[in-house]
Protein backbone atom coordinates (compact mmCIF):
# COMPACT_ATOMS: atom_id res chain seq x y z
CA UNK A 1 -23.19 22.35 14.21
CA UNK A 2 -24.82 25.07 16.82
CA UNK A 3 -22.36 27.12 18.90
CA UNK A 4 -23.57 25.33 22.02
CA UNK A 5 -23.10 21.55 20.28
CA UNK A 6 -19.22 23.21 19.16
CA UNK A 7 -18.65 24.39 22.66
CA UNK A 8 -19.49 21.08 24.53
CA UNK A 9 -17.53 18.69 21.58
CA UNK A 10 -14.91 20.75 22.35
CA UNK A 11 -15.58 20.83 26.15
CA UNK A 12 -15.07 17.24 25.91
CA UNK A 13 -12.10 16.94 23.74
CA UNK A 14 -10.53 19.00 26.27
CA UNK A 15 -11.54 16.83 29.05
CA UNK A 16 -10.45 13.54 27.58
CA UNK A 17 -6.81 15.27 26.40
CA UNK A 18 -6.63 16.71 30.57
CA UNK A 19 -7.62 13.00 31.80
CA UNK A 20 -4.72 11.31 29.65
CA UNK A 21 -2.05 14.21 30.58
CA UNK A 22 -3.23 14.20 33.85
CA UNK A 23 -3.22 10.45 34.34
CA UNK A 24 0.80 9.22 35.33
CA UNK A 25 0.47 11.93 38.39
CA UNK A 26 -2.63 10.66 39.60
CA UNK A 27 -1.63 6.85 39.63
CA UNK A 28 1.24 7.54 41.81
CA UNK A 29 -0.31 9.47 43.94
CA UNK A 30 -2.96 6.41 44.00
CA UNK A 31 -0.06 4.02 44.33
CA UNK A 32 1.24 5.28 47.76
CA UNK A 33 -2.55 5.45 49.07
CA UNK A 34 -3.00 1.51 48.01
CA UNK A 35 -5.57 2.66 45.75
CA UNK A 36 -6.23 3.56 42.11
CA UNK A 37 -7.94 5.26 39.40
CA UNK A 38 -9.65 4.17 36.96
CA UNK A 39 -9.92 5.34 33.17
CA UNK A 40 -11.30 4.31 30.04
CA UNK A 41 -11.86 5.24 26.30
CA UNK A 42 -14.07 3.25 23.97
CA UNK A 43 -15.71 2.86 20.53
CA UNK A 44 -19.44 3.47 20.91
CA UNK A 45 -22.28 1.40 18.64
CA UNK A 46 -25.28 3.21 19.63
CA UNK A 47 -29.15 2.05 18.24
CA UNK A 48 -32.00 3.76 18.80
CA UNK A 49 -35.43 2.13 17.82
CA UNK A 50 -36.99 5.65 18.30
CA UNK A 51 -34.52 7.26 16.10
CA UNK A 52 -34.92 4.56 13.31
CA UNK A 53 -39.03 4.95 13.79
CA UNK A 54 -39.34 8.64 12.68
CA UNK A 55 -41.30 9.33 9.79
CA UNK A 56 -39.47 12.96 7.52
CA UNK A 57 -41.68 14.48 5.44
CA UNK A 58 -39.43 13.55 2.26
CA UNK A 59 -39.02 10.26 3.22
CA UNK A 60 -36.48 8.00 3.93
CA UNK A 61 -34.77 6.92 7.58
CA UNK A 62 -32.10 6.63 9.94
CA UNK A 63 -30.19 3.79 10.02
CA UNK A 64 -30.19 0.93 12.84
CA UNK A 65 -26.63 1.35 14.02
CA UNK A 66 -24.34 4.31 14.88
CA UNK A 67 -20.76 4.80 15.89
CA UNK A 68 -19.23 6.94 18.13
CA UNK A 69 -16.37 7.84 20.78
CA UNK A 70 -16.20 7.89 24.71
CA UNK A 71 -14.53 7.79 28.07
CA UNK A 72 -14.69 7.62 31.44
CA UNK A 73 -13.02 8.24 34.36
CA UNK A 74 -13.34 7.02 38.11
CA UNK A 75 -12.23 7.36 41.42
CA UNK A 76 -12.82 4.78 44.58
CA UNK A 77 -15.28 5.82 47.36
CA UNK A 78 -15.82 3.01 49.35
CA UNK A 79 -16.26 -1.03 49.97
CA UNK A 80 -19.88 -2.43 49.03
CA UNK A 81 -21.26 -5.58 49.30
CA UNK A 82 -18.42 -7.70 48.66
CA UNK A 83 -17.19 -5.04 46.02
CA UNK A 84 -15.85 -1.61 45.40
CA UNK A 85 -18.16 1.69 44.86
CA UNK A 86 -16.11 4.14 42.20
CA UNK A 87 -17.48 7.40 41.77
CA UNK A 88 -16.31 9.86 38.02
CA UNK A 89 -17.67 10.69 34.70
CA UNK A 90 -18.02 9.51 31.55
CA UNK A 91 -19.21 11.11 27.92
CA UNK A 92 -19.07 10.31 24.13
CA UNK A 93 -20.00 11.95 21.06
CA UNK A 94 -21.83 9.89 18.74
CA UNK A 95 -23.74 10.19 15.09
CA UNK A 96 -26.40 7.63 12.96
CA UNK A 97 -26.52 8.14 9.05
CA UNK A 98 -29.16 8.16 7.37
CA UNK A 99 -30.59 8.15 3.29
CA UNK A 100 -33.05 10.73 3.95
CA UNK A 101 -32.75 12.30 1.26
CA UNK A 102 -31.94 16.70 1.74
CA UNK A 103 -30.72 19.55 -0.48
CA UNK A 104 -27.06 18.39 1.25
CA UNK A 105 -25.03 15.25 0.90
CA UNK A 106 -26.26 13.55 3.63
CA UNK A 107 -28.52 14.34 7.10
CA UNK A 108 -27.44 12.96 10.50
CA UNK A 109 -28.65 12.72 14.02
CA UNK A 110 -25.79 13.61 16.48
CA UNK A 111 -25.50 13.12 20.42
CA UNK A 112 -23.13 14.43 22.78
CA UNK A 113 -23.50 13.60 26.44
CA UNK A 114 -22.08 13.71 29.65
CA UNK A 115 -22.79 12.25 32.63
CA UNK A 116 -22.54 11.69 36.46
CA UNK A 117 -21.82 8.07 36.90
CA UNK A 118 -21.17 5.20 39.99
CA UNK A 119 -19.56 1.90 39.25
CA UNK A 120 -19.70 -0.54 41.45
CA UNK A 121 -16.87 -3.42 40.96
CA UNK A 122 -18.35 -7.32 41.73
CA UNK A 123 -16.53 -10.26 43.40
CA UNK A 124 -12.74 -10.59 44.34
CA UNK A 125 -11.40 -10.45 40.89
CA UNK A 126 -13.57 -7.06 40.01
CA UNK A 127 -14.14 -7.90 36.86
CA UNK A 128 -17.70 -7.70 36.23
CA UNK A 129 -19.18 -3.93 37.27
CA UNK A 130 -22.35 -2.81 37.66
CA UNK A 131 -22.69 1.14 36.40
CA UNK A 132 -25.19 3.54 36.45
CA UNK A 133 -25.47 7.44 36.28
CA UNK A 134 -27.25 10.69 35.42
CA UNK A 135 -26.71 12.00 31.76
CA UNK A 136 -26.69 15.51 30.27
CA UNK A 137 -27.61 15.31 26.52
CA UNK A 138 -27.53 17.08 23.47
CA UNK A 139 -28.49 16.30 20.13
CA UNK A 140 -29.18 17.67 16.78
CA UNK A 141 -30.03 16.97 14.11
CA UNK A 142 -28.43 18.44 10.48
CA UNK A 143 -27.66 18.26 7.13
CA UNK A 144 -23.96 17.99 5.89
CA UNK A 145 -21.72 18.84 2.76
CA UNK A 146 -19.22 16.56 2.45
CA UNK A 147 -17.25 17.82 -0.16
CA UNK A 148 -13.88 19.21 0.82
CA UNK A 149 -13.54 22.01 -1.26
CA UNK A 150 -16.88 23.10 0.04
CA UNK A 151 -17.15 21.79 3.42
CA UNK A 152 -20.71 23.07 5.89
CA UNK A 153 -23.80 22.03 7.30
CA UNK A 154 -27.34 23.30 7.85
CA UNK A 155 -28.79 22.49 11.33
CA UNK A 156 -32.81 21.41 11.09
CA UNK A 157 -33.43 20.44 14.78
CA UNK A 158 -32.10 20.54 18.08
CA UNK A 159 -32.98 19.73 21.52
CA UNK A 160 -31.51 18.86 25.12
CA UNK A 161 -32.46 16.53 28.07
CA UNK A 162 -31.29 15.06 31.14
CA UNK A 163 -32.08 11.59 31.93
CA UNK A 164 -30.40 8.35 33.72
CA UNK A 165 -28.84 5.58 32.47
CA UNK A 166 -27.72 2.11 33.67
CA UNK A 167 -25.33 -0.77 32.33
CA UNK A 168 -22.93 -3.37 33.28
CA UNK A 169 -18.98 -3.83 31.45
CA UNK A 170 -16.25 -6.49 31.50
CA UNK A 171 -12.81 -6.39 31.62
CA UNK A 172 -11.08 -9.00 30.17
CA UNK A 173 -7.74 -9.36 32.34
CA UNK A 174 -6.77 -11.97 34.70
CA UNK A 175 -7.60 -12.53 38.55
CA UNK A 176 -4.07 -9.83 39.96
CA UNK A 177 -5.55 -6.61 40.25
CA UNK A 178 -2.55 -4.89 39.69
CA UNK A 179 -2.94 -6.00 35.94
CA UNK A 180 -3.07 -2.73 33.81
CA UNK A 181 -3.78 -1.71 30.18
CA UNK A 182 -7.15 -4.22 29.93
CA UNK A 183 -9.44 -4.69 27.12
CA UNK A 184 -13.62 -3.84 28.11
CA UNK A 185 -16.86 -4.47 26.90
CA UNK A 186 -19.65 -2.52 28.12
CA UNK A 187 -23.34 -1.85 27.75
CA UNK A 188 -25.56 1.26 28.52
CA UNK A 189 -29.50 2.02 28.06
CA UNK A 190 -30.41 5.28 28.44
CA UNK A 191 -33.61 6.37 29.23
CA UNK A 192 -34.39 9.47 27.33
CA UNK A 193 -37.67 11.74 25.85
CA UNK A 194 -36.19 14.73 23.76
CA UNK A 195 -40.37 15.17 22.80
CA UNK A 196 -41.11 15.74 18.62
CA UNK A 197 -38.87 15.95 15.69
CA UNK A 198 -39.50 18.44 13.70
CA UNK A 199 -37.90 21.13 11.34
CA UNK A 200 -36.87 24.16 13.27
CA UNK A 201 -35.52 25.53 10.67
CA UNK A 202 -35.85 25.07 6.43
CA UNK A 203 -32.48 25.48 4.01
CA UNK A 204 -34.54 24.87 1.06
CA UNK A 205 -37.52 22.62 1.46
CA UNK A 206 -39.07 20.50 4.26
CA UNK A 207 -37.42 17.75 5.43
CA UNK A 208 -38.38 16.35 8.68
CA UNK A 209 -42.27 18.10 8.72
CA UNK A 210 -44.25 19.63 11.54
CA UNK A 211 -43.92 16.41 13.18
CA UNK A 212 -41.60 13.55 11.97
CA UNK A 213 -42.36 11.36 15.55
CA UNK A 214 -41.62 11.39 19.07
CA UNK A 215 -37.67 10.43 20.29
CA UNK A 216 -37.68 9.14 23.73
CA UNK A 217 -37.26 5.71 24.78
CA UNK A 218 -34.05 3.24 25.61
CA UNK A 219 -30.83 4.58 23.55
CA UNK A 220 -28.74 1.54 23.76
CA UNK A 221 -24.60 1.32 23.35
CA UNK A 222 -22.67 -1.10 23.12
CA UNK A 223 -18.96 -0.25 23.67
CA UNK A 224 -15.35 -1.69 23.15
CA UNK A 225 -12.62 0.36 25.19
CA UNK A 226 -9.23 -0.17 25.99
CA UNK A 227 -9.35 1.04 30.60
CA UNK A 228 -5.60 1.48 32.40
């Protein structure tokens, strides 16, 4: 993994640990102000048609599905439309195999992002949002040893882009809003064009080509979290 790919993981790791020490003082501050916070962490299943339509050089491909780990956090801003506008941040870090084959045990694409989001909360019960955002992301892709007596990896391409996103997710509680500690199920497309695969770099012998296809297009998730 590059130094800049280490430093945001770790960025976020950080993030997520600060949001969950952080958390008990900022619901009861919330508490006296009648309002609340919202945060989340969730299992990510990302696919990527794009992703699963390049073409390597030594053949082979990237499978359908993904997995992956997020979270989010929000604050409220205001009343909307019968609703509630939240305003935070959310990120995950994500990775699809593959059974291309390489001079490693195995190759794999790998995304981090972060992003700028709103959520906007539907109906009296709020159970049903509406969420949309502005997403930082990287990705990479490498080769990895899985061995653990001889554990590395060789990175073959890597690029960065910004680009939106939008989605909807359900919480599966009852009507009191005071009800804590909820189950969530939540969708995302984002809208992305990292431009041509291709290897940046050789270990031993050409794997992806001068140009293995273009990744842009929806990258869709679907995501199970536990939100308090």
């Amino acid at each position: 993994m590059s130094t800049t790919l280490r430093n945001l993981r770790n960025g976020l790791l950080l993030l997520a640990a600060g949001i969950v020490v952080m958390h008990p003082a900022v619901a009861d501050i919330d508490a006296e102000q009648g309002r609340g916070s919202r945060t989340e962490i969730w299992l990510a299943l990302p696919t990527w048609p794009a992703l699963g339509d390049l073409q390597p050089v030594v053949g082979g491909s990237f499978k359908s599905v993904g997995y992956g780990l997020g979270g989010a956090v929000h604050w409220p801003w205001r009343p909307a439309g019968g609703g509630d506008l939240m305003l935070g941040f959310e990120g995950a870090i994500m990775a699809t195999d593959s059974d291309i084959p390489v001079i490693l045990d195995e190759l794999l694409a790998r995304d981090l992002y972060i992003a700028v989001s709103v959520k906007w909360r539907l109906g009296t019960a709020r159970k049903v949002s509406l969420d949309a955002g502005l997403a930082y992301h990287l990705l990479d892709i490498a080769q990895l040893e899985t061995d653990y007596n001889a554990a590395g990896e060789f990175e073959s391409w890597e690029e960065d882009a910004f680009g939106p996103y939008v989605g909807m997710t359900w919480e599966a509680r009852g009507s009191d809003e005071s009800e804590r500690g909820e189950m969530t199920l939540g969708l995302r497309a984002h809208f992305l064009d990292f431009g041509t695969v291709r290897d940046e770099d050789v270990l031993a012998s050409v794997v992806l080509g001068r140009d293995a296809g273009k990744l842009d297009g929806p990258l869709i998730m679907l995501h199970v979290g536990y939100r308090w």
